[in-house]
Protein backbone atom coordinates (compact mmCIF):
# COMPACT_ATOMS: atom_id res chain seq x y z
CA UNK A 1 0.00 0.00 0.00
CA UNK A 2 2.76 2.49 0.92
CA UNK A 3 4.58 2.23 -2.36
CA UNK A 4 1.06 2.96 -4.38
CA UNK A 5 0.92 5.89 -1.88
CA UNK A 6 4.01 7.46 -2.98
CA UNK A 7 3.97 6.78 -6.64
CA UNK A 8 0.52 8.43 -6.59
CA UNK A 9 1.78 11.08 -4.64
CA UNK A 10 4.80 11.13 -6.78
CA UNK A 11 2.43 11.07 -10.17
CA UNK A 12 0.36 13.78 -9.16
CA UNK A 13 3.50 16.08 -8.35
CA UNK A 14 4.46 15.52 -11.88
CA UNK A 15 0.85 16.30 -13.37
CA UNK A 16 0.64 19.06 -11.36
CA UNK A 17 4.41 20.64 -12.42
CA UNK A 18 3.34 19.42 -16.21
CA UNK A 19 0.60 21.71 -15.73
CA UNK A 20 2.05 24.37 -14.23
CA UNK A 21 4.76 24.80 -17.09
CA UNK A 22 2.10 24.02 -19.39
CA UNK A 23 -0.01 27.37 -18.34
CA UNK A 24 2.87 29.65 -18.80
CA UNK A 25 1.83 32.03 -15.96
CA UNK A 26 5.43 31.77 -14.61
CA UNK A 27 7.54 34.05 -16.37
CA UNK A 28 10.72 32.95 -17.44
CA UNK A 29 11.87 36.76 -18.07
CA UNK A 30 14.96 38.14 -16.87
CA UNK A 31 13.35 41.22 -15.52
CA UNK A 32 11.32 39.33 -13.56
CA UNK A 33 13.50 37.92 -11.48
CA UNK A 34 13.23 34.80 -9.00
CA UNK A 35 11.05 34.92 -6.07
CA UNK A 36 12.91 35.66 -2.70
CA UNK A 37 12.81 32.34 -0.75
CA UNK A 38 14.00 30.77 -4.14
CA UNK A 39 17.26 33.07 -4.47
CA UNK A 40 17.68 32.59 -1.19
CA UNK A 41 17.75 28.38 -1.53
CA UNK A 42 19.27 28.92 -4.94
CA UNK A 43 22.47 31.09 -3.18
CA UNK A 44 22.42 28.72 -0.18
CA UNK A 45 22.59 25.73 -2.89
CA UNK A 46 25.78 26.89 -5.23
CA UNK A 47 27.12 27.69 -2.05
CA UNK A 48 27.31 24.28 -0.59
CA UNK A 49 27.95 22.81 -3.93
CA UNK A 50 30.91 24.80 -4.37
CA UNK A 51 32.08 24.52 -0.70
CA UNK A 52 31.66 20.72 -1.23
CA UNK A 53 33.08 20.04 -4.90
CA UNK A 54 36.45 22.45 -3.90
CA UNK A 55 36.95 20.11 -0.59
CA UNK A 56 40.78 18.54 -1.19
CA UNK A 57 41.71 20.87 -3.62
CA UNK A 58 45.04 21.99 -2.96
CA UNK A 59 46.39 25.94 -3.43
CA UNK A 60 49.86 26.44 -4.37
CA UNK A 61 51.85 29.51 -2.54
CA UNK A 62 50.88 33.15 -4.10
CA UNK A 63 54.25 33.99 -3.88
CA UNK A 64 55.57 34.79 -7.50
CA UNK A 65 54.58 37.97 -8.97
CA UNK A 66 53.94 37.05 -12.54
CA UNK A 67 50.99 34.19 -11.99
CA UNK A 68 49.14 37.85 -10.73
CA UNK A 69 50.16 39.94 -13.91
CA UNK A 70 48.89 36.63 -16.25
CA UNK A 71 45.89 36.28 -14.22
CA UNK A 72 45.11 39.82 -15.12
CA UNK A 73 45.64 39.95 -18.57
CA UNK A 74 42.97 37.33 -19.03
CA UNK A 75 40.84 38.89 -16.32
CA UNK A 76 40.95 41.62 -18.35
CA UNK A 77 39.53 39.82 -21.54
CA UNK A 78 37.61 37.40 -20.41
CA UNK A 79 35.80 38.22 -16.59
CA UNK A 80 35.88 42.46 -16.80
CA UNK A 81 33.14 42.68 -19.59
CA UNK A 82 30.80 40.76 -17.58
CA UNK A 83 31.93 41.49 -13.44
CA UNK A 84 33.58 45.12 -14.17
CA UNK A 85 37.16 45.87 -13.01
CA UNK A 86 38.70 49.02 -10.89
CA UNK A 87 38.29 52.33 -13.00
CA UNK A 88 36.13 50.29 -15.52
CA UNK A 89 32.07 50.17 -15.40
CA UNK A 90 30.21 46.27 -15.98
CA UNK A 91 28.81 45.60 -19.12
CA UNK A 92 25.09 47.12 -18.87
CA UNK A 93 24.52 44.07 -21.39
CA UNK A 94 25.74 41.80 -18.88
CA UNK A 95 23.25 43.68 -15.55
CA UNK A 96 20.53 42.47 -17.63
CA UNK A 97 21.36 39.12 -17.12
CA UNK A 98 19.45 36.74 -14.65
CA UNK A 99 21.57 36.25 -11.96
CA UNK A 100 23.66 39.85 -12.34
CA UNK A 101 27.26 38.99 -12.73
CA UNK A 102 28.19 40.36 -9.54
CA UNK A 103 31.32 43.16 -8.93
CA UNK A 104 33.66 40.84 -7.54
CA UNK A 105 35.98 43.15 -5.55
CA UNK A 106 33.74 43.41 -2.59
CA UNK A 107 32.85 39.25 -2.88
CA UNK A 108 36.14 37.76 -3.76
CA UNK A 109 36.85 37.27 0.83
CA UNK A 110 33.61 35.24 0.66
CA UNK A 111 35.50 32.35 -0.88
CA UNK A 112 38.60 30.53 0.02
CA UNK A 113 41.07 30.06 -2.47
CA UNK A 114 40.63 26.39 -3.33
CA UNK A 115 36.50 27.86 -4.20
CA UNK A 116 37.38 30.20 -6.58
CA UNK A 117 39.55 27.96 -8.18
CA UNK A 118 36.93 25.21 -8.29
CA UNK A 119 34.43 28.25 -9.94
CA UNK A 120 36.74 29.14 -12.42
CA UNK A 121 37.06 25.76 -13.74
CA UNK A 122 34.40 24.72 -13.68
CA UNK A 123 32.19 27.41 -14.32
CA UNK A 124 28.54 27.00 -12.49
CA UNK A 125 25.55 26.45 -14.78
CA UNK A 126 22.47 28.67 -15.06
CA UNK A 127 24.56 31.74 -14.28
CA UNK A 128 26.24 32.65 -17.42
CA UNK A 129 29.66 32.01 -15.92
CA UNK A 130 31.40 29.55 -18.15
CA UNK A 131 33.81 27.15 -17.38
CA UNK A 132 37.70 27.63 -18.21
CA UNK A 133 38.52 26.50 -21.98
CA UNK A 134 41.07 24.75 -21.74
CA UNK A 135 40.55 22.50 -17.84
CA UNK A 136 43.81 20.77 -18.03
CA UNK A 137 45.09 24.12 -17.62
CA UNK A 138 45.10 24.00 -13.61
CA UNK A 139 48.14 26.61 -13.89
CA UNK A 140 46.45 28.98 -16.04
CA UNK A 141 43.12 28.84 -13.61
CA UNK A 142 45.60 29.66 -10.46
CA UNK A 143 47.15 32.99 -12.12
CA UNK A 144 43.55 33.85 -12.05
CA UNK A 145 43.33 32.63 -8.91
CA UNK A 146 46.28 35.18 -8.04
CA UNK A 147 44.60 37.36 -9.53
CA UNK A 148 41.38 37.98 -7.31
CA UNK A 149 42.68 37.54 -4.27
CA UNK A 150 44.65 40.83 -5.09
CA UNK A 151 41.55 42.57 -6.54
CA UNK A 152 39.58 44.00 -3.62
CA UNK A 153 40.89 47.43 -2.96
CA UNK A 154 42.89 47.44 -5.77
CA UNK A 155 42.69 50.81 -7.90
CA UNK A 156 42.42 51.84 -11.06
CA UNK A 157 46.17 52.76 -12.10
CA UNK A 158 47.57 49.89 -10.54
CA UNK A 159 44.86 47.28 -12.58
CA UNK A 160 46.25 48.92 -15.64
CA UNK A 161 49.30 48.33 -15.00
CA UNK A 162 48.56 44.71 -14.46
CA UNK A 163 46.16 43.83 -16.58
CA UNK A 164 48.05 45.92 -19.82
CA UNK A 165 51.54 46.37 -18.45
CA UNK A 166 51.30 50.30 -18.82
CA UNK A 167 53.69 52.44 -16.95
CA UNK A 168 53.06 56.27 -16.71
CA UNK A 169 55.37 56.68 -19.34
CA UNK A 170 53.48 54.28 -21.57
CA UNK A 171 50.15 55.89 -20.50
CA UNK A 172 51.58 59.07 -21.95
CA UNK A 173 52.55 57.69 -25.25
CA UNK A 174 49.03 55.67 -25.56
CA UNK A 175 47.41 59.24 -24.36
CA UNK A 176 49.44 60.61 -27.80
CA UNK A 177 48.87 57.77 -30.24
CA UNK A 178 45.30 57.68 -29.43
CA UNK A 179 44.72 60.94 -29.63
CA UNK A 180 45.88 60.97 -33.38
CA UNK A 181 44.41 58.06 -34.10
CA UNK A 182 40.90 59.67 -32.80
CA UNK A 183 41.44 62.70 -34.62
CA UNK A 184 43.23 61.74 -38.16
CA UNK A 185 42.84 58.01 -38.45
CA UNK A 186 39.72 56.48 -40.91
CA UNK A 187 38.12 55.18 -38.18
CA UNK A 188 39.74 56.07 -34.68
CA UNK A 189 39.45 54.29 -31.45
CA UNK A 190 36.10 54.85 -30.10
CA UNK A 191 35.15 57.63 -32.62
CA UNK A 192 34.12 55.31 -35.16
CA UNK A 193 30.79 54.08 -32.56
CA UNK A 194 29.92 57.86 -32.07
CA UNK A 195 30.37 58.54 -35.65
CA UNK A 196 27.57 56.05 -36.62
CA UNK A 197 24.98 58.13 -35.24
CA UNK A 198 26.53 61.50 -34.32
CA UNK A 199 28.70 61.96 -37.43
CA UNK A 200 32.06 62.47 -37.42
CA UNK A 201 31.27 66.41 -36.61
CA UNK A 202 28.92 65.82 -34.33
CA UNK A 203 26.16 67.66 -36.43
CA UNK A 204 24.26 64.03 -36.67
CA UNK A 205 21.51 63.61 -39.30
CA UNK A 206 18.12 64.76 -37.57
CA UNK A 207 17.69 61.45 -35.82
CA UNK A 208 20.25 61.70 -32.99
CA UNK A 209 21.06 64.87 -30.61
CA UNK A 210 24.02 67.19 -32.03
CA UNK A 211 26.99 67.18 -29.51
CA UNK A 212 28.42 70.30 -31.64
CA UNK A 213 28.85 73.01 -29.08
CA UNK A 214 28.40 71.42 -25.78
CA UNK A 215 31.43 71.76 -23.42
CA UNK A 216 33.58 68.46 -22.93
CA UNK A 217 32.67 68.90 -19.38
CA UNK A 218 29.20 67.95 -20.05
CA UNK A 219 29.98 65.44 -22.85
CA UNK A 220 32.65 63.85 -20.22
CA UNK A 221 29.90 63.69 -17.62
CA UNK A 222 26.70 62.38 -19.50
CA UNK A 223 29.30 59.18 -21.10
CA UNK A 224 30.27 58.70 -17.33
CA UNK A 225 26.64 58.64 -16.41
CA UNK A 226 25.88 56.05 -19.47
CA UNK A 227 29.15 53.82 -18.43
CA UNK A 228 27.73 53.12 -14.72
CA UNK A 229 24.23 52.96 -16.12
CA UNK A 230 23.17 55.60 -13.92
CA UNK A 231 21.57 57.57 -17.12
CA UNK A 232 19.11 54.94 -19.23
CA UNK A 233 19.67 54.32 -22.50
CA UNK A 234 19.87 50.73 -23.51
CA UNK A 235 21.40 52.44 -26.78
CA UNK A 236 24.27 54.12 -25.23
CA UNK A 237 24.96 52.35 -22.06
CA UNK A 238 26.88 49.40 -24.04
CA UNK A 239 28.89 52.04 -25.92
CA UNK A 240 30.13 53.77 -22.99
CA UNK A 241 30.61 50.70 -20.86
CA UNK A 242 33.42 49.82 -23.38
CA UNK A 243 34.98 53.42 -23.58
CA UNK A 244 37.99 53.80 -20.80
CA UNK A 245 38.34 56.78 -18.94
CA UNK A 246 41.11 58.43 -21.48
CA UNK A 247 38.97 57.70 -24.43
CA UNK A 248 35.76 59.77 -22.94
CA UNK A 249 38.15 62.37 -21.99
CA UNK A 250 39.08 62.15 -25.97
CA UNK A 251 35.97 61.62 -27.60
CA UNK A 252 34.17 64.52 -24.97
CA UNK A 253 37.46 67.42 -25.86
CA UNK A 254 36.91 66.02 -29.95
CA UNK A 255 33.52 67.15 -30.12
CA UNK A 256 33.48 69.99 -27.84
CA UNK A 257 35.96 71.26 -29.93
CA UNK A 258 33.74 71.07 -33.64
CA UNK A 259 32.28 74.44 -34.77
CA UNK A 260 28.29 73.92 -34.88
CA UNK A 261 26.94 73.80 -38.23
CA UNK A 262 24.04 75.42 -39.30
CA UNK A 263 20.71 73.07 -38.90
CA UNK A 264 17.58 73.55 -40.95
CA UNK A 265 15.46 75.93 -38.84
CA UNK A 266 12.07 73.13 -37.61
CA UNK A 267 8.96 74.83 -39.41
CA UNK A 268 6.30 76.18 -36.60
CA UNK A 269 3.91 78.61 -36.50
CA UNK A 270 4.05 82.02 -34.73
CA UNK A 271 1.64 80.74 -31.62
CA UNK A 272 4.22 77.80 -31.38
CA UNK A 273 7.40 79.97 -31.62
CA UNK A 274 5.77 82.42 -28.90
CA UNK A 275 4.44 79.75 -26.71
CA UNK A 276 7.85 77.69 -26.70
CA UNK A 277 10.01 81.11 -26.59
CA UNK A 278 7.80 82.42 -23.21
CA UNK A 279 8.52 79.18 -21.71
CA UNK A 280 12.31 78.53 -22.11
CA UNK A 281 12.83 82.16 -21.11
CA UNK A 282 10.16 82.76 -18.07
CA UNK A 283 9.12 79.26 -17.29
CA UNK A 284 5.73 78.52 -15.94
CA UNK A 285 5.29 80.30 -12.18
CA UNK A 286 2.33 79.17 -11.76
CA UNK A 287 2.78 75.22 -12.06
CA UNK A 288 6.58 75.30 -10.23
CA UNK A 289 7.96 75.10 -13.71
CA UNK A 290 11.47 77.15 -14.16
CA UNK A 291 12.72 79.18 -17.05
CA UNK A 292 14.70 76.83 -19.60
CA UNK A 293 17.08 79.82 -20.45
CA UNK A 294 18.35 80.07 -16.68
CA UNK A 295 20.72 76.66 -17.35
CA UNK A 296 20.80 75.46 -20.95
CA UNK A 297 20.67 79.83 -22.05
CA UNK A 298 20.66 81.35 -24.19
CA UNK A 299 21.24 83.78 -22.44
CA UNK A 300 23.95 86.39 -20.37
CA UNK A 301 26.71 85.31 -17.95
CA UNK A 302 29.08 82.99 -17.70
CA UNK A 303 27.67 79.03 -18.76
CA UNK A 304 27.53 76.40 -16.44
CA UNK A 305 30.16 73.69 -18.65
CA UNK A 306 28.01 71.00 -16.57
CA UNK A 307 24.59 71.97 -18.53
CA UNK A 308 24.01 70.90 -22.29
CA UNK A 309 23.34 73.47 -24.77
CA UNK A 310 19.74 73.13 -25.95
CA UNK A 311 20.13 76.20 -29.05
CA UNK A 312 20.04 74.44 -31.79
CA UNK A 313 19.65 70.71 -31.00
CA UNK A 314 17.11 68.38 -32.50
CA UNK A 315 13.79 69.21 -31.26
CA UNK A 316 12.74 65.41 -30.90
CA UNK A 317 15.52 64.89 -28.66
CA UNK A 318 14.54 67.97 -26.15
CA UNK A 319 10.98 66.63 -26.38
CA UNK A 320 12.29 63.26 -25.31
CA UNK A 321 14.36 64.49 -22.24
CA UNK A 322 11.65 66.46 -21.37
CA UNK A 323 9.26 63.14 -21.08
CA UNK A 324 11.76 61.42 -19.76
CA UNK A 325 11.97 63.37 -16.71
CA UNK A 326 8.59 64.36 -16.68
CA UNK A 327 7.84 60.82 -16.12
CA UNK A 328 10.25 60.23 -13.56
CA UNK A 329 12.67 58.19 -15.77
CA UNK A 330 15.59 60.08 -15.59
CA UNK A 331 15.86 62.45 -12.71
CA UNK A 332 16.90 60.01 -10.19
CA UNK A 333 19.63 61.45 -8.06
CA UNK A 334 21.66 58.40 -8.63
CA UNK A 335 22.25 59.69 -12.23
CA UNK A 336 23.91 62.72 -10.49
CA UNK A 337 22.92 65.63 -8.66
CA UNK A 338 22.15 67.86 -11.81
CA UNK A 339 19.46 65.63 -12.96
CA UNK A 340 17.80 66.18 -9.41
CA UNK A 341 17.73 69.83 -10.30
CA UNK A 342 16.38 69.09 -13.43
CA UNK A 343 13.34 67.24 -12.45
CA UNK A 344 12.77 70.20 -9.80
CA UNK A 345 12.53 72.26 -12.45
CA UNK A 346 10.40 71.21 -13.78
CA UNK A 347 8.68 70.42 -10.53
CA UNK A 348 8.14 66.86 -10.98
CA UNK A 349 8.31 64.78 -7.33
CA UNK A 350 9.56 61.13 -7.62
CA UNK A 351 6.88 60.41 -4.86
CA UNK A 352 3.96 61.74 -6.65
CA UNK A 353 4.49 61.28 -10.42
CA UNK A 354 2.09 62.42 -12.73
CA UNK A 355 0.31 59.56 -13.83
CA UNK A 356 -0.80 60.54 -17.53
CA UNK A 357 0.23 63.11 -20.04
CA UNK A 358 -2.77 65.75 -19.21
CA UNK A 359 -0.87 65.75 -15.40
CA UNK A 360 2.32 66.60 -16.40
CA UNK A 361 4.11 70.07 -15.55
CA UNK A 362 3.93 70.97 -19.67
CA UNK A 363 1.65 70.01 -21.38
CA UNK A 364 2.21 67.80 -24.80
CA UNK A 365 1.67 70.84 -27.10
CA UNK A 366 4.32 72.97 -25.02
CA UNK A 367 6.56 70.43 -24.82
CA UNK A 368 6.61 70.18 -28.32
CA UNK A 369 6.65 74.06 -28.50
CA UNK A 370 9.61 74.83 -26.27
CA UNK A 371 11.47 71.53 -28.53
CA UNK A 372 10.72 73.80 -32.16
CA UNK A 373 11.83 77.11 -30.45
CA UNK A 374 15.29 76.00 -29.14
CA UNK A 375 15.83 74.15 -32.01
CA UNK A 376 15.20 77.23 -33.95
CA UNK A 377 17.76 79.23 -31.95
CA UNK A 378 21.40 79.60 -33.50
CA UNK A 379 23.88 76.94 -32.19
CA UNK A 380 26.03 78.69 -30.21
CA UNK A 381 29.96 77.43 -29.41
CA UNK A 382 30.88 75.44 -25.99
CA UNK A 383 32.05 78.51 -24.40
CA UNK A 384 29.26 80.72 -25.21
CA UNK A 385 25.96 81.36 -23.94
């Protein structure tokens, strides 16, 4: 009787899973990650497997200097797109993934030597994290070894100089090189991804936002922003991700430094042109909404380098910011502190955001309004107001 117990029991289990996957109500989407008590069991699982399967493995002494600089040079090419390294932002490609390859400096004490050997052998499945090529290569997996154990608190100039064997001296001939390569080569190093969509000049073809004119401060700044994924854009994020800090210094000084074309004035009708002008230059009072013309000008005074230019960009890109904020996507003070001021600006609260477009601080036709007029207005040079 037991046995006919438990193989009904058993049975019905199955049916009952059959069915469940069968219904598709659970979501098998990244973004909708597991439910708590299951990454809870699932953490408390690898972490038993991997404290069991690494039991008599053996480390060999840390001692020589050069397993470290090999285990960073492939750290460098194989872990740092996925986990991040020191000075260097994860792949925002990689955060989507379900689990997030985690930033390893602050984990890397959690396991003992002998585990994180085991792990990057083997690999664990379900993660993403693969296992080592080449397995007979036990040597190769303990430079990596070497590697991490050096990696928490480690900072940015001294990864570089383990991971690419630069010396100031060769930073400062790279710094040169890659300078003329941005600026005279075919292609350059990292100008050719800007290029696709921005141009070469920065004027862009109507589709993206012109970065003629704005200050490489700002430029600098809003690729930072993209590289930690603290400013959305599943577009850009990626691209900065894979710039290093001396190429967005580069690419930001290249196209401050471009003398704005001269765009097609947007056509818009005189209500449109006084609507939009009113608003960029006195704001709206009355609904907490500040004047445009007070950051992004034009305007008298000195410029704040830290605020784009808004004369003479696309008018679909200004009406996208604007929405953007507006709807409490951007605005976040995680993105940095200017985009706090922004959304104040435009007095939009993250704890009461305006659920539909007819709540918003402008309304749909003014957005679009205050888009035409600055777009309208004469690009004017980094420096200038």
């Amino acid at each position: 009787m037991h046995w006919r117990l438990i193989l009904g029991l058993a049975g019905t289990a199955l049916a009952a899973a059959a069915l469940f996957a069968w219904s598709g109500v659970y979501s098998v989407a990244a973004t909708s990650g597991h439910y708590p008590f299951f990454s809870t069991f699932l953490d408390f699982a690898l972490r038993q497997s991997v404290a069991t399967q690494a039991r008599g493995i053996a480390a060999p002494p840390f001692d020589d200097p050069m397993m470290i600089r090999r285990g960073a040079g492939h750290y460098h090419g194989g872990c740092a797109p996925c986990h991040g390294a020191p000075g260097e932002a994860r792949s925002p490609v990689s955060r989507g993934m379900l689990p997030e390859p985690p930033d390893l400096g602050p984990q890397i004490r959690q396991w003992t030597p002998a585990q994180l050997f085991w792990i990057v052998r083997h690999g664990i499945k379900y993660t993403g994290m693969p296992a080592w090529p080449a397995p007979q290569r036990a040597d190769e997996v303990w430079d990596v070894v070497a590697f991490l154990l050096r990696l928490p608190g480690m900072d940015a100039a001294a990864y570089r100089r383990l991971a690419l064997g630069e010396t100031e001296a060769a930073v400062a001939r790279a710094d040169e090189e890659l300078r003329l390569l941005l600026l005279t080569g075919p292609t350059g190093n990292g100008l050719a991804a800007c290029a696709r969509c921005h141009g070469r000049d920065g004027g862009g073809d109507g589709a993206f936002p012109r970065l003629q004119g704005q200050s490489a401060e700002y430029l600098a700044a809003a690729l930072e922003a993209y590289a930690r994924s603290t400013r959305p854009s599943g577009v850009m994020q990626p691209v900065a991700a894979a710039l290093d800090p001396m190429q967005i210094r580069l690419l930001a000084a290249h196209y401050a430094g471009q003398q704005p074309t001269v765009p097609n004035p947007p056509q818009m009708a005189e209500e449109d042109l006084a609507l939009g002008g009113r608003i960029a230059r006195d704001g709206l009072p009355d609904r907490g909404v500040a004047a445009c013309a007070t950051c992004h000008g034009p305007g008298p005074g000195a410029p704040n380098l830290l605020y784009p230019r808004l004369s003479g960009q696309q008018a679909g890109y200004i009406a996208t910011q604007l929405t953007l904020f507006m709807t409490g996507v951007r605005g976040p003070e995680a993105e940095g502190p200017r985009a706090g001021i922004m959304a104040r600006a435009l007095g939009v609260h993250k704890e009461r955001l305006p659920a539909r477009p007819s709540l918003w601080p402008l309304r749909p036709d003014e957005v679009r309004a205050v888009a035409l007029w600055y777009a309208a207005q004469p690009a004017a040079t980094a420096g200038a107001r």
